[in-house]
N, C-alpha and C. Protein backbone atom coordinates (compact mmCIF):
# COMPACT_ATOMS: atom_id res chain seq x y z
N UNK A 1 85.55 94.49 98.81
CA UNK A 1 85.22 94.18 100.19
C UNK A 1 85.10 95.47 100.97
N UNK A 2 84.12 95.25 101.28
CA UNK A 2 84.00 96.83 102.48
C UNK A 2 84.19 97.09 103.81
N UNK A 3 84.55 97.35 104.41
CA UNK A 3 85.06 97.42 106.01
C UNK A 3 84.67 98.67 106.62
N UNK A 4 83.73 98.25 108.15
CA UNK A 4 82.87 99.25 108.39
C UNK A 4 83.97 99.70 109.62
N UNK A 5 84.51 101.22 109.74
CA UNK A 5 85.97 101.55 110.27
C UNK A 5 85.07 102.33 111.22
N UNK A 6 83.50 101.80 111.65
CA UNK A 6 83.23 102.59 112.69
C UNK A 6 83.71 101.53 113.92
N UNK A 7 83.52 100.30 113.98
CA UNK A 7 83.80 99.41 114.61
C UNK A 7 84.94 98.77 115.15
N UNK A 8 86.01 100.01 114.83
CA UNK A 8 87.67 100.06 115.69
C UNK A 8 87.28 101.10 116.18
N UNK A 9 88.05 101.64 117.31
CA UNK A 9 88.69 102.25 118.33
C UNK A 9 88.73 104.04 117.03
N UNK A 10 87.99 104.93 117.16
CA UNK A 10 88.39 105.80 116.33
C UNK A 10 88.51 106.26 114.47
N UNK A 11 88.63 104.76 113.89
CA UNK A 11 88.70 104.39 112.96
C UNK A 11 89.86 104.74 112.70
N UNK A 12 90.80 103.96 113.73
CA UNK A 12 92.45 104.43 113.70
C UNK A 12 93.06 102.78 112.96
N UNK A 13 93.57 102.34 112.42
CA UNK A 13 94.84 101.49 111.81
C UNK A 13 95.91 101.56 112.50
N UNK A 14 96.94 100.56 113.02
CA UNK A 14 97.84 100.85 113.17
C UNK A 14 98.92 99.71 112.26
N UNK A 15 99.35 100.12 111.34
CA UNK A 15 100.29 99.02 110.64
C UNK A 15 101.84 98.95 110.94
N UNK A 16 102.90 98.04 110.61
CA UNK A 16 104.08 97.64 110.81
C UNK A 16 104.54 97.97 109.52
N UNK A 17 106.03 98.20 109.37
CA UNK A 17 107.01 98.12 108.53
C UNK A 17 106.89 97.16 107.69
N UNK A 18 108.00 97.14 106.22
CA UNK A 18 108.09 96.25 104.98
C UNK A 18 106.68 96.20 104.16
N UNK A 19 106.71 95.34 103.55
CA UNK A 19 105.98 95.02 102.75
C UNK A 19 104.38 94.62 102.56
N UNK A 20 104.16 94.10 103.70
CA UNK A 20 102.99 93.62 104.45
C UNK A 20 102.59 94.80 104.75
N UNK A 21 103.24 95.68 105.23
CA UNK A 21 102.61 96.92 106.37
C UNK A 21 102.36 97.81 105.25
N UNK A 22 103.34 97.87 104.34
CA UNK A 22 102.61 98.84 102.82
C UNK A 22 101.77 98.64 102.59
N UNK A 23 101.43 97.03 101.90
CA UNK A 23 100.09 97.05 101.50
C UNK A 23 98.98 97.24 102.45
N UNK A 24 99.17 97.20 104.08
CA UNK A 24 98.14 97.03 104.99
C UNK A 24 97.86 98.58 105.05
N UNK A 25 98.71 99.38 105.16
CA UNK A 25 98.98 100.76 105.13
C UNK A 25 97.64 101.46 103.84
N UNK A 26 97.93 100.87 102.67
CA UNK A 26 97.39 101.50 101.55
C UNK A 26 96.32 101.04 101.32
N UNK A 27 96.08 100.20 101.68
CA UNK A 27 94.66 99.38 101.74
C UNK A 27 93.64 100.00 102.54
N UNK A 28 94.31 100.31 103.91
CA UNK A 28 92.96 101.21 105.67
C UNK A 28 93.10 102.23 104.81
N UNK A 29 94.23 102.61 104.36
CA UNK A 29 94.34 104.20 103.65
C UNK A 29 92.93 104.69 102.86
N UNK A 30 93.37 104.29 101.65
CA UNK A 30 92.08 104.10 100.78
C UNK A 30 90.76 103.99 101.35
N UNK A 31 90.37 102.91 102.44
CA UNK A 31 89.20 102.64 102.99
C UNK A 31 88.68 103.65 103.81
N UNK A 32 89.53 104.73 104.25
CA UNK A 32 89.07 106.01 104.75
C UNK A 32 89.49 105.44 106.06
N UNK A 33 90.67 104.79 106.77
CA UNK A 33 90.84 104.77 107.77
C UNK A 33 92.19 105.76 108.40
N UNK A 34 92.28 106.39 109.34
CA UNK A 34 93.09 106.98 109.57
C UNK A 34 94.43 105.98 109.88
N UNK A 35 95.47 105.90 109.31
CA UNK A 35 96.62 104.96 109.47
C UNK A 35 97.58 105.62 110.20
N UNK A 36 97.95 104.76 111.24
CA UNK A 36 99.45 104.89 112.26
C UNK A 36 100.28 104.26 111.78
N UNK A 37 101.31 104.65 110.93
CA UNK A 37 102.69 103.73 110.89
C UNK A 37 103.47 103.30 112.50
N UNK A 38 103.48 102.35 111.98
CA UNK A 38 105.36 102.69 113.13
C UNK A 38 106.38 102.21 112.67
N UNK A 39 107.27 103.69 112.61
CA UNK A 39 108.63 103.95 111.84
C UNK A 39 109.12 102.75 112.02
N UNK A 40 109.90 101.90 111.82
CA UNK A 40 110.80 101.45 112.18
C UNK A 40 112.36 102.61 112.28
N UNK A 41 113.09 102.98 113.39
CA UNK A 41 113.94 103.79 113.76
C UNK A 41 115.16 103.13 113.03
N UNK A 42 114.87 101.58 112.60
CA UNK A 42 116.11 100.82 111.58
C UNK A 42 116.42 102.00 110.35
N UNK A 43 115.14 102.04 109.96
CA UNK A 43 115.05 101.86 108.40
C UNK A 43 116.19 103.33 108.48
N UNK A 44 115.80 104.06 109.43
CA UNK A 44 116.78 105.69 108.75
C UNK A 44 118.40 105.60 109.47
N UNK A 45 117.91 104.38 110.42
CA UNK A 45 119.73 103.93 110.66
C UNK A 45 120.68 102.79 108.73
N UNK A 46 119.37 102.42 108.53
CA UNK A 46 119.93 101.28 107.20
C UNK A 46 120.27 102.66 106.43
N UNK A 47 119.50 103.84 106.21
CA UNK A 47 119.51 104.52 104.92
C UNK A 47 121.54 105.30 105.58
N UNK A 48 121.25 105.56 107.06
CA UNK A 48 122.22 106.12 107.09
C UNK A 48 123.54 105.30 106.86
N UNK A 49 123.71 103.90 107.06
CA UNK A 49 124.88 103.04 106.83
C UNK A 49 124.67 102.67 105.48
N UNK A 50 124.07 102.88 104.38
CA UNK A 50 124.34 102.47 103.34
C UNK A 50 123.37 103.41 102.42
N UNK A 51 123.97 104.58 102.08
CA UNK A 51 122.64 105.80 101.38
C UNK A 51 122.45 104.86 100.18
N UNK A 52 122.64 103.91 99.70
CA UNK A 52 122.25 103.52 98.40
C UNK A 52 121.72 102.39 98.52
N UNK A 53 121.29 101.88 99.72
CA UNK A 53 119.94 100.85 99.84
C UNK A 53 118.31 101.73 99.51
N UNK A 54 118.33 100.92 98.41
CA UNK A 54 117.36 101.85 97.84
C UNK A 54 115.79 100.99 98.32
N UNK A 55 115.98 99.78 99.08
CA UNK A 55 114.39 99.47 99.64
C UNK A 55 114.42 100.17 101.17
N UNK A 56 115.64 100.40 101.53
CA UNK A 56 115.69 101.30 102.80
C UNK A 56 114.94 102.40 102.79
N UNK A 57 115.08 102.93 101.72
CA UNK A 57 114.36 104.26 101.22
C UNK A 57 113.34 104.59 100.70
N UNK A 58 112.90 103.64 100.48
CA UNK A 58 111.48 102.81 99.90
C UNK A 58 110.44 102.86 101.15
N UNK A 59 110.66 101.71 102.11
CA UNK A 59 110.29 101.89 103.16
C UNK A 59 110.09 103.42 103.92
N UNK A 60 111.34 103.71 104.27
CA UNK A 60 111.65 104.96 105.12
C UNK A 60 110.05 106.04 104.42
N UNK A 61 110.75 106.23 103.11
CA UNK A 61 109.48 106.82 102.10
C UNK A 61 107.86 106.97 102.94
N UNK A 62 107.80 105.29 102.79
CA UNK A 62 106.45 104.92 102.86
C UNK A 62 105.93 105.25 104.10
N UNK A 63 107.07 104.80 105.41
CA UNK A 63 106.14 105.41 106.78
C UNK A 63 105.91 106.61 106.63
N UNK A 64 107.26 107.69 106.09
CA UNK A 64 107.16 109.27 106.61
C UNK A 64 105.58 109.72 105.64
N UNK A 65 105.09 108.89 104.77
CA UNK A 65 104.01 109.67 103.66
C UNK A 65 102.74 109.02 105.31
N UNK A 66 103.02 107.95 105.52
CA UNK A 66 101.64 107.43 106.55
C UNK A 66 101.85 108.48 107.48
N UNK A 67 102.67 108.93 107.97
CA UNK A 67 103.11 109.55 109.06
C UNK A 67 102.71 111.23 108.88
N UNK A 68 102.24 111.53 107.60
CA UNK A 68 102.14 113.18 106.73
C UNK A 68 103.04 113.73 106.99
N UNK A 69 104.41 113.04 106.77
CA UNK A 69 105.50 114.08 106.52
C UNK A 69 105.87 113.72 104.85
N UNK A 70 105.39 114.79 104.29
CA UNK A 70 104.79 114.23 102.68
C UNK A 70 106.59 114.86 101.80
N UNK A 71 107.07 115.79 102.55
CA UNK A 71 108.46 116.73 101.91
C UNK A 71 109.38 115.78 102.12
N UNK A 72 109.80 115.14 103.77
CA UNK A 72 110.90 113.89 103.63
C UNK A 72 110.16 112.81 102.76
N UNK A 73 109.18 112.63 102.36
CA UNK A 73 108.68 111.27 101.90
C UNK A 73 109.24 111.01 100.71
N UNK A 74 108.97 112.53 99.88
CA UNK A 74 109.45 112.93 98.88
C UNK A 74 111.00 112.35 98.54
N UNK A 75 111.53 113.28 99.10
CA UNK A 75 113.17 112.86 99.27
C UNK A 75 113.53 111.61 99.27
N UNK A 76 112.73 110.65 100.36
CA UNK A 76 112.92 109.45 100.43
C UNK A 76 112.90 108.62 99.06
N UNK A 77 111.52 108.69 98.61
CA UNK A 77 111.03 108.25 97.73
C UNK A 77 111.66 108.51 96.43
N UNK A 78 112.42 109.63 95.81
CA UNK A 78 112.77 110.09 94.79
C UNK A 78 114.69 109.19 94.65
N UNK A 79 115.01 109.64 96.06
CA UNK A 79 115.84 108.56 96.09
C UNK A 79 115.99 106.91 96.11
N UNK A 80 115.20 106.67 96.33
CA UNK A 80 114.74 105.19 96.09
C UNK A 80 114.84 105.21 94.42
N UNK A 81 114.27 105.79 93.46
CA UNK A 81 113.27 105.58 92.72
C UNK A 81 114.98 105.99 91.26
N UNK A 82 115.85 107.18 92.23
CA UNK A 82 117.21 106.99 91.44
C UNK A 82 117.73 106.20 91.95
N UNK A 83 117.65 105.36 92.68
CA UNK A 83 118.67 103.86 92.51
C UNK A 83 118.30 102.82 92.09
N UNK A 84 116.99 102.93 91.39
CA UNK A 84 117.02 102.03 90.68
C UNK A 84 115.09 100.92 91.00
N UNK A 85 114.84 101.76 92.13
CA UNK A 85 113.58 101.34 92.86
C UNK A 85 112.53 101.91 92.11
N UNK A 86 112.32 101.68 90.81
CA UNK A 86 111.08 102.36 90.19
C UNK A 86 110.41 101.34 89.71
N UNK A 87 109.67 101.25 91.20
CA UNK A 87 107.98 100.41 91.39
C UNK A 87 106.81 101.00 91.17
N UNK A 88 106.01 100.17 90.89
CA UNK A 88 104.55 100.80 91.00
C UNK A 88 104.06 101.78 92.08
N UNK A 89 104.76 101.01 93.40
CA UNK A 89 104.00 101.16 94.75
C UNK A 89 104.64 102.94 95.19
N UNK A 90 106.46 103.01 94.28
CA UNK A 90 107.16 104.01 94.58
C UNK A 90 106.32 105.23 94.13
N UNK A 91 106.12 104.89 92.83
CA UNK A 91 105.65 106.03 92.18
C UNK A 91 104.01 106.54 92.99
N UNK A 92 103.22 105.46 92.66
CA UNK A 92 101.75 106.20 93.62
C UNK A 92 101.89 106.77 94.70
N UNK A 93 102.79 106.38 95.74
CA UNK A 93 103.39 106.53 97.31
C UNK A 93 103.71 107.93 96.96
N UNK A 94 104.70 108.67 96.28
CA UNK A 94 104.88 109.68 95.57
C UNK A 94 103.92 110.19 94.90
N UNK A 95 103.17 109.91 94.04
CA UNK A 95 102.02 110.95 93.53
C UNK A 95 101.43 111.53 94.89
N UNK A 96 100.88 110.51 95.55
CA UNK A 96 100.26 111.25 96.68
C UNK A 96 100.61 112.05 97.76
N UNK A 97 102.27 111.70 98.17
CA UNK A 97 102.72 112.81 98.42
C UNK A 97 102.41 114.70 97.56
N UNK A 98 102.70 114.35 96.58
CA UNK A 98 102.67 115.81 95.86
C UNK A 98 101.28 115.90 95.39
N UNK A 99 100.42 115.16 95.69
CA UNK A 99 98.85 115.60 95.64
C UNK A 99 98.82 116.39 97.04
N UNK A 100 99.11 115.44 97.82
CA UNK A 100 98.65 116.46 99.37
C UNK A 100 99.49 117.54 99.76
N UNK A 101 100.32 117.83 99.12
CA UNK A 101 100.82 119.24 98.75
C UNK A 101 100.39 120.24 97.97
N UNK A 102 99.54 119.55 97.43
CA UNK A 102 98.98 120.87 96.05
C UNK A 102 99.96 120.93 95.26
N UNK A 103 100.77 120.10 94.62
CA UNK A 103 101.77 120.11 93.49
C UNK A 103 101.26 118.99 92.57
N UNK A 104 100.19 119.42 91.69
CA UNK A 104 99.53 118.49 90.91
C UNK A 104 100.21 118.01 89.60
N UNK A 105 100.64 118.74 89.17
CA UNK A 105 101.43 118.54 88.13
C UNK A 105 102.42 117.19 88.31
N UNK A 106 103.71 117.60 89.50
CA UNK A 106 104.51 116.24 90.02
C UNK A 106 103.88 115.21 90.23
N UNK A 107 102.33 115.45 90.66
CA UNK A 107 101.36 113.90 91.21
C UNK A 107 101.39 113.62 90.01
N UNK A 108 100.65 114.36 88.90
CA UNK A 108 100.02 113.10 87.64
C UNK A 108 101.12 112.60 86.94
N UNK A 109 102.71 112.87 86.82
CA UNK A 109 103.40 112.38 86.24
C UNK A 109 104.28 111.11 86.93
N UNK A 110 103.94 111.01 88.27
CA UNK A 110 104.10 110.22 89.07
C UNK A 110 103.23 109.06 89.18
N UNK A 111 101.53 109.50 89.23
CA UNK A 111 100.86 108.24 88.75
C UNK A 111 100.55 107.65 87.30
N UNK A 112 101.20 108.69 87.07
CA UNK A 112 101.44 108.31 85.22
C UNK A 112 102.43 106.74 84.97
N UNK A 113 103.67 107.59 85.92
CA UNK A 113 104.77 106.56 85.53
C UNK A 113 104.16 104.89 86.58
N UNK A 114 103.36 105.35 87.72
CA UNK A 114 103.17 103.97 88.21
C UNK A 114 102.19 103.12 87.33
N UNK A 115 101.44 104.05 86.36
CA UNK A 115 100.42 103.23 85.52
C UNK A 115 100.88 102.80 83.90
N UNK A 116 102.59 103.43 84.19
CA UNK A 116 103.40 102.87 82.96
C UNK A 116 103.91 101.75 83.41
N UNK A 117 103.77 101.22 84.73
CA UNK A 117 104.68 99.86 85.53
C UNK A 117 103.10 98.73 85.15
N UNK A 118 102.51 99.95 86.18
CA UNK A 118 101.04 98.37 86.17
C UNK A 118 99.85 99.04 85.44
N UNK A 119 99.45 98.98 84.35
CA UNK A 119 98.00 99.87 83.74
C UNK A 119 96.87 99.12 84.43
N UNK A 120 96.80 98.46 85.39
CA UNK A 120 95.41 98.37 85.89
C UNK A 120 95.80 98.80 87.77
N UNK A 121 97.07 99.56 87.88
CA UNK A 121 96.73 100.27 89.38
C UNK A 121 96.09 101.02 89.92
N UNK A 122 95.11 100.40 90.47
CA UNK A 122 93.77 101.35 91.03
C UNK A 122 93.94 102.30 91.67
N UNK A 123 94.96 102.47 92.60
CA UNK A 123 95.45 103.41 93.48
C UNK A 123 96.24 104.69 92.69
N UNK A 124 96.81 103.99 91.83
CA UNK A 124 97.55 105.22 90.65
C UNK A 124 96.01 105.83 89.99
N UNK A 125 95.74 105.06 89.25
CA UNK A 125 94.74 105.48 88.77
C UNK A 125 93.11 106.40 89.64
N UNK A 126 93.22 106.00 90.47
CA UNK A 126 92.83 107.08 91.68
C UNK A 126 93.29 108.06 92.34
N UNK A 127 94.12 108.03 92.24
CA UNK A 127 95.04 109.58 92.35
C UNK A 127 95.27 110.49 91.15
N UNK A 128 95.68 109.79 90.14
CA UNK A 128 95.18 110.60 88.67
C UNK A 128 94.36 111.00 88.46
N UNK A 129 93.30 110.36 89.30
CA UNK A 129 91.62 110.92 88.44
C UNK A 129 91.04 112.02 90.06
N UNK A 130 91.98 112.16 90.52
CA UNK A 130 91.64 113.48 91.91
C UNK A 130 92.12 114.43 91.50
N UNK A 131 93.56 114.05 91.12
CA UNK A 131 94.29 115.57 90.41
C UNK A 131 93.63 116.01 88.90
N UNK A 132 92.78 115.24 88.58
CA UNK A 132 92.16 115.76 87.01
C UNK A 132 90.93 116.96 87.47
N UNK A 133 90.48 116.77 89.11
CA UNK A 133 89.95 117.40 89.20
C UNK A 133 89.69 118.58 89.90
């Protein structure tokens, strides 16, 4: 499906928190739309009352990468991913962090491991095939 992103305001997105807002997030993403998270200010109060809610960190992850803070995303994400949160969505969310760093190496073993969860993730598998080149 194609979506013509001249026909918003800028070709700006603005998505919500959880699960819905990931996929809504990665979806404008991909489509070449510029995406606005909004943090939820919970999620880094949840991570702070319980460091081992690992979808806290998941989340948290996912806005700070919409947000291009790609170094906390990291952190976020890596912690998620040692407690036990090693998703598809963790690992690509993470490759692309360390793609848009220029740390190619950490990306392909990152969309490696999300295409060891799901072998038909397009998004892993599109980030693998950027850093090949």
């Amino acid at each position: 499906m194609e979506h013509d992103l001249s026909s918003g305001p800028l070709g700006v997105v603005v998505v919500g928190a959880g699960d819905l807002g990931t996929r809504h997030a990665l979806h404008w993403h991909a489509a070449g739309a510029r995406v606005v998270a909004v943090c939820d200010p919970w999620l880094e109060r949840a991570v702070e009352v319980d460091p081992q809610y690992a979808n806290a960190r998941s989340q948290l992850g996912l806005s700070l990468y919409v947000l291009k803070n790609y170094e906390e995303a990291i952190v976020q994400l890596n912690e998620a991913i040692a407690l036990g949160a090693r998703t598809e969505d963790n690992f690509y969310i993470l490759g692309f962090c360390y793609a848009y760093l220029d740390q190619c190496t950490e990306a392909r073993a990152a969309f490696e491991e999300s295409l060891a969860i799901n072998p038909l993730s397009d998004l892993a598998r599109q980030g693998l095939n950027q850093c090949a080149e």
